[in-house]
C-alpha atoms as a PDB file:
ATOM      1  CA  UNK A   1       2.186  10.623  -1.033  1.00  0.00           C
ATOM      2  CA  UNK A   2       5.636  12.334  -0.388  1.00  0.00           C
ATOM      3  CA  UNK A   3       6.286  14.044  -3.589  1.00  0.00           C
ATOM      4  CA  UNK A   4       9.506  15.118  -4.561  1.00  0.00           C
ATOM      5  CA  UNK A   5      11.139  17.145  -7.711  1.00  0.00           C
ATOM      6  CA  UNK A   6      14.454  15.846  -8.697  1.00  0.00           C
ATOM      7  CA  UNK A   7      15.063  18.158 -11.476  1.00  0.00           C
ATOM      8  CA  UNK A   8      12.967  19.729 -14.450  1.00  0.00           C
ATOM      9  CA  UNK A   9      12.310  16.364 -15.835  1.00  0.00           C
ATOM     10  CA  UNK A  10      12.261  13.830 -12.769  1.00  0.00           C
ATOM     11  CA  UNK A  11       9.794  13.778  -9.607  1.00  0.00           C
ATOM     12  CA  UNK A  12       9.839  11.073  -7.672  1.00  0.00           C
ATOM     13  CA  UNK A  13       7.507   9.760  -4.542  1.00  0.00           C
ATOM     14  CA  UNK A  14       6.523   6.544  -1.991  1.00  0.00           C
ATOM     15  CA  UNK A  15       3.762   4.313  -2.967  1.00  0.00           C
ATOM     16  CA  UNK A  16       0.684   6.519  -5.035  1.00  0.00           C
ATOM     17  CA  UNK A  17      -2.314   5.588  -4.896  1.00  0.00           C
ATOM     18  CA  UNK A  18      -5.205   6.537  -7.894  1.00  0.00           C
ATOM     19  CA  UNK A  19      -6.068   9.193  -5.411  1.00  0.00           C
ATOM     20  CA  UNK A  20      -3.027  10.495  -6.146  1.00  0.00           C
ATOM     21  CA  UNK A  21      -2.798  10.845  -9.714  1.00  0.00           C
ATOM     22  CA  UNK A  22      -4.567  14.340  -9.729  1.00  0.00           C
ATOM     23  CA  UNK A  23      -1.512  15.896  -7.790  1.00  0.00           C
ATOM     24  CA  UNK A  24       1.457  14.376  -9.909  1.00  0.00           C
ATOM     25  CA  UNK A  25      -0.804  15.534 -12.995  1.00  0.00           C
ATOM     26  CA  UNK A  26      -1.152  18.707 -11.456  1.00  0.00           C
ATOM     27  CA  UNK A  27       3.509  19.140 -11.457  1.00  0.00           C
ATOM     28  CA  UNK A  28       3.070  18.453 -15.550  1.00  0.00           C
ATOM     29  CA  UNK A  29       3.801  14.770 -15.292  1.00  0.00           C
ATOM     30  CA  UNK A  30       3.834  13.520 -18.680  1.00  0.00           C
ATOM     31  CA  UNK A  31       4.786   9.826 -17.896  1.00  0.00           C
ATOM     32  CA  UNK A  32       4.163   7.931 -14.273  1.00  0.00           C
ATOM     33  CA  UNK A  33       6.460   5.364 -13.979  1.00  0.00           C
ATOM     34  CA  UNK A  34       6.253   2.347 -11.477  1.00  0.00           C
ATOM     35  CA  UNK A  35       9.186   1.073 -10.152  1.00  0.00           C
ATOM     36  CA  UNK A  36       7.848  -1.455  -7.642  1.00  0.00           C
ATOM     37  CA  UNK A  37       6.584  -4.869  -8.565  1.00  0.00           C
ATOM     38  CA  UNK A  38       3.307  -6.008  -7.657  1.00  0.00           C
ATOM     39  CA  UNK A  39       2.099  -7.866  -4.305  1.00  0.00           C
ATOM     40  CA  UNK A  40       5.714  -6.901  -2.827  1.00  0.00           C
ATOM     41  CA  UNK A  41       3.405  -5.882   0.328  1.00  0.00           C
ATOM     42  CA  UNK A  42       0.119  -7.069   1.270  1.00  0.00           C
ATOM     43  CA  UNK A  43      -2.687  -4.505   0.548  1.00  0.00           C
ATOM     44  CA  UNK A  44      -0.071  -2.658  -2.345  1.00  0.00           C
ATOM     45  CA  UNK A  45      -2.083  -0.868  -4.708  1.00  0.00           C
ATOM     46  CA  UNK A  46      -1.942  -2.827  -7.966  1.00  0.00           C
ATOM     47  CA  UNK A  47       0.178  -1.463 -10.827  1.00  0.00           C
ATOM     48  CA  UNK A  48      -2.910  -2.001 -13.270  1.00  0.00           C
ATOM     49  CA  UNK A  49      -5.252   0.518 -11.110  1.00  0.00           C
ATOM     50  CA  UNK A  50      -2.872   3.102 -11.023  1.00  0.00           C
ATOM     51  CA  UNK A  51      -1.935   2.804 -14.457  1.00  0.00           C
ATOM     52  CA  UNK A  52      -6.460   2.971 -15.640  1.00  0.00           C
ATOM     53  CA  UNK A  53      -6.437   6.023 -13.414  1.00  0.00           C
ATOM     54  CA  UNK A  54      -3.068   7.621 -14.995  1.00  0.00           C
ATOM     55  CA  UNK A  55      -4.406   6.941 -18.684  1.00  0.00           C
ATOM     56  CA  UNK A  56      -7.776   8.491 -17.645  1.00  0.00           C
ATOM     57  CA  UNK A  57      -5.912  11.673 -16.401  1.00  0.00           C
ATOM     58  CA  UNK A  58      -3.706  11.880 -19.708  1.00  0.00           C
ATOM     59  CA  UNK A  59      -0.669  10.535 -18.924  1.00  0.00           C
ATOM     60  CA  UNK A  60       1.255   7.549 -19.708  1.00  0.00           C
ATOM     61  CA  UNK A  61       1.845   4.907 -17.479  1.00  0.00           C
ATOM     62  CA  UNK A  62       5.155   2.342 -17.543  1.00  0.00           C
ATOM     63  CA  UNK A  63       6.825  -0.589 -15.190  1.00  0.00           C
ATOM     64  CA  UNK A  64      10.124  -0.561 -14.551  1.00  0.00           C
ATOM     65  CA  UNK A  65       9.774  -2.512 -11.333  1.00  0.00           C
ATOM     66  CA  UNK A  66      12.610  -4.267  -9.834  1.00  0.00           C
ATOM     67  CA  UNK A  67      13.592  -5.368  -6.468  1.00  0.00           C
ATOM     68  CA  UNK A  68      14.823  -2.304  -4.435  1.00  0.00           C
ATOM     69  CA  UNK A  69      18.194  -4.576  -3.921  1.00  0.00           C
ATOM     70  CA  UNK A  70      18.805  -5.515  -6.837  1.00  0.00           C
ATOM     71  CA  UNK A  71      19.266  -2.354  -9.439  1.00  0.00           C
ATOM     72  CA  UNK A  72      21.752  -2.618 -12.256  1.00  0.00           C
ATOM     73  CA  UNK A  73      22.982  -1.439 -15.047  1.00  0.00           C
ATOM     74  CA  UNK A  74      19.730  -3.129 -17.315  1.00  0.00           C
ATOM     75  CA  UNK A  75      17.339  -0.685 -15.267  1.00  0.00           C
ATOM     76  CA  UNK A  76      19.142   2.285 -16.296  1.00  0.00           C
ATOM     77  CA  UNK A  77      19.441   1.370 -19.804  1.00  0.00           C
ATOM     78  CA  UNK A  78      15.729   0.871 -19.612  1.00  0.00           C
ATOM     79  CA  UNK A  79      14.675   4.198 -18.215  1.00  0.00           C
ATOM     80  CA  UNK A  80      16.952   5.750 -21.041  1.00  0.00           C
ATOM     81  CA  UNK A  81      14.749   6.010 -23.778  1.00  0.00           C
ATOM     82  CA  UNK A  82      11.900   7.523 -21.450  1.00  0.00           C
ATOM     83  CA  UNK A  83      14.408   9.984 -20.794  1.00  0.00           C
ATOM     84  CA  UNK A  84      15.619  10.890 -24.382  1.00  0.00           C
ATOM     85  CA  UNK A  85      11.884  11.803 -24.892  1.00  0.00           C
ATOM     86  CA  UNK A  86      12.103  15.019 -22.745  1.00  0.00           C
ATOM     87  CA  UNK A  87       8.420  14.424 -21.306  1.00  0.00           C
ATOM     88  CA  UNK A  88       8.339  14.673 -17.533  1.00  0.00           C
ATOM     89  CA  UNK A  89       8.811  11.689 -16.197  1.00  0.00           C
ATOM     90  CA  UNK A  90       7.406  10.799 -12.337  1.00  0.00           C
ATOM     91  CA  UNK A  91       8.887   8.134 -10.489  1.00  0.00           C
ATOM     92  CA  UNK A  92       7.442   6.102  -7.518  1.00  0.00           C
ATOM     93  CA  UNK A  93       8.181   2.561  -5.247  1.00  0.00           C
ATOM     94  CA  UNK A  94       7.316   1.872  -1.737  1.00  0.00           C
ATOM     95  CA  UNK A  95       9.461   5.057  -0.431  1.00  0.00           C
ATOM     96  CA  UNK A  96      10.825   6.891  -3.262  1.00  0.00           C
ATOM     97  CA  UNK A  97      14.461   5.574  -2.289  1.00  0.00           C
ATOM     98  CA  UNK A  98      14.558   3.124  -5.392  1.00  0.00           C
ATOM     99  CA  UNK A  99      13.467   5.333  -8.158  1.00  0.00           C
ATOM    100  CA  UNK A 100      15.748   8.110  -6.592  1.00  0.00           C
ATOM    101  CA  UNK A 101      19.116   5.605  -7.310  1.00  0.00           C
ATOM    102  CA  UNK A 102      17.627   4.613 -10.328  1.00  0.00           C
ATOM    103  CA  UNK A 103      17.122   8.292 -11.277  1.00  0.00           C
ATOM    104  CA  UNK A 104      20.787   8.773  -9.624  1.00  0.00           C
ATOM    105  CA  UNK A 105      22.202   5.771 -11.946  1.00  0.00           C
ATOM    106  CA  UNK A 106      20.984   7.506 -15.058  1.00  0.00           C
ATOM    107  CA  UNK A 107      21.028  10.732 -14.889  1.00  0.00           C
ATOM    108  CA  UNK A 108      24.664  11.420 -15.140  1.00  0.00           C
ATOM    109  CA  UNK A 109      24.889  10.050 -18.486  1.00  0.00           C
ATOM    110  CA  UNK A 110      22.423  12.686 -20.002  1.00  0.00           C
ATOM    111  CA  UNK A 111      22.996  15.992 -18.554  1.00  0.00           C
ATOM    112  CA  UNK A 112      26.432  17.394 -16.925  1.00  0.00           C
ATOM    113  CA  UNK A 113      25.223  17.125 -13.361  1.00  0.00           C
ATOM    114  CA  UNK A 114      21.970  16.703 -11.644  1.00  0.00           C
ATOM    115  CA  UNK A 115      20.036  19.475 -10.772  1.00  0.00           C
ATOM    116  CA  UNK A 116      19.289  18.609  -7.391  1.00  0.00           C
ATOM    117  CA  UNK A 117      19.537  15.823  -4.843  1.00  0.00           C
END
């Protein structure tokens, strides 16, 4: 896993796997949030393994997958509420590059600038 920190709420990564879900627990991850739809590769871990492991580790787990062409405006308005919360929020899909733009899409609407990235 290539873990990332976007800003006090956000981290993001590539694919996790349960062995994993120590580390993002470890940055204060209140919610792990999976941004990839299942069986998009062979041998993907499934969505409902990682989300067992997150539950057993505290944390909340939530899909928001999507195809990494085809974000919108929907996705954003779906990651919105999550954000309102002011949990920590941890973001994955096969590289991190999705849940970054989706992270990017959003983020200006909440808070003056982002942090980083």
């Amino acid at each position: 896993m290539i873990y990332k920190q976007l800003n006090e709420q956000f981290s993001v990564s590539d694919q996790i796997t349960v062995d994993d879900i120590a580390e993002i627990a470890s940055h204060g991850a209140d919610i792990v949030m999976c941004n990839r739809p299942d069986d998009e590769e062979p041998n993907q871990p499934k969505y409902a393994d990682i989300k067992k492991a997150v539950e057993a580790h505290g944390m909340e787990a939530e899909l928001l997958d999507f195809s990494s062409y085809h974000i919108d405006d929907v996705h954003r308005d779906m990651l919105m509420p999550f954000i309102k919360t002011g949990k920590k929020i941890h973001l994955y899909c096969r590289t991190g590059s999705r849940s970054t733009r989706l992270w990017r899409s959003t983020v200006h609407l909440t808070m003056s600038e982002p942090e980083t990235v």
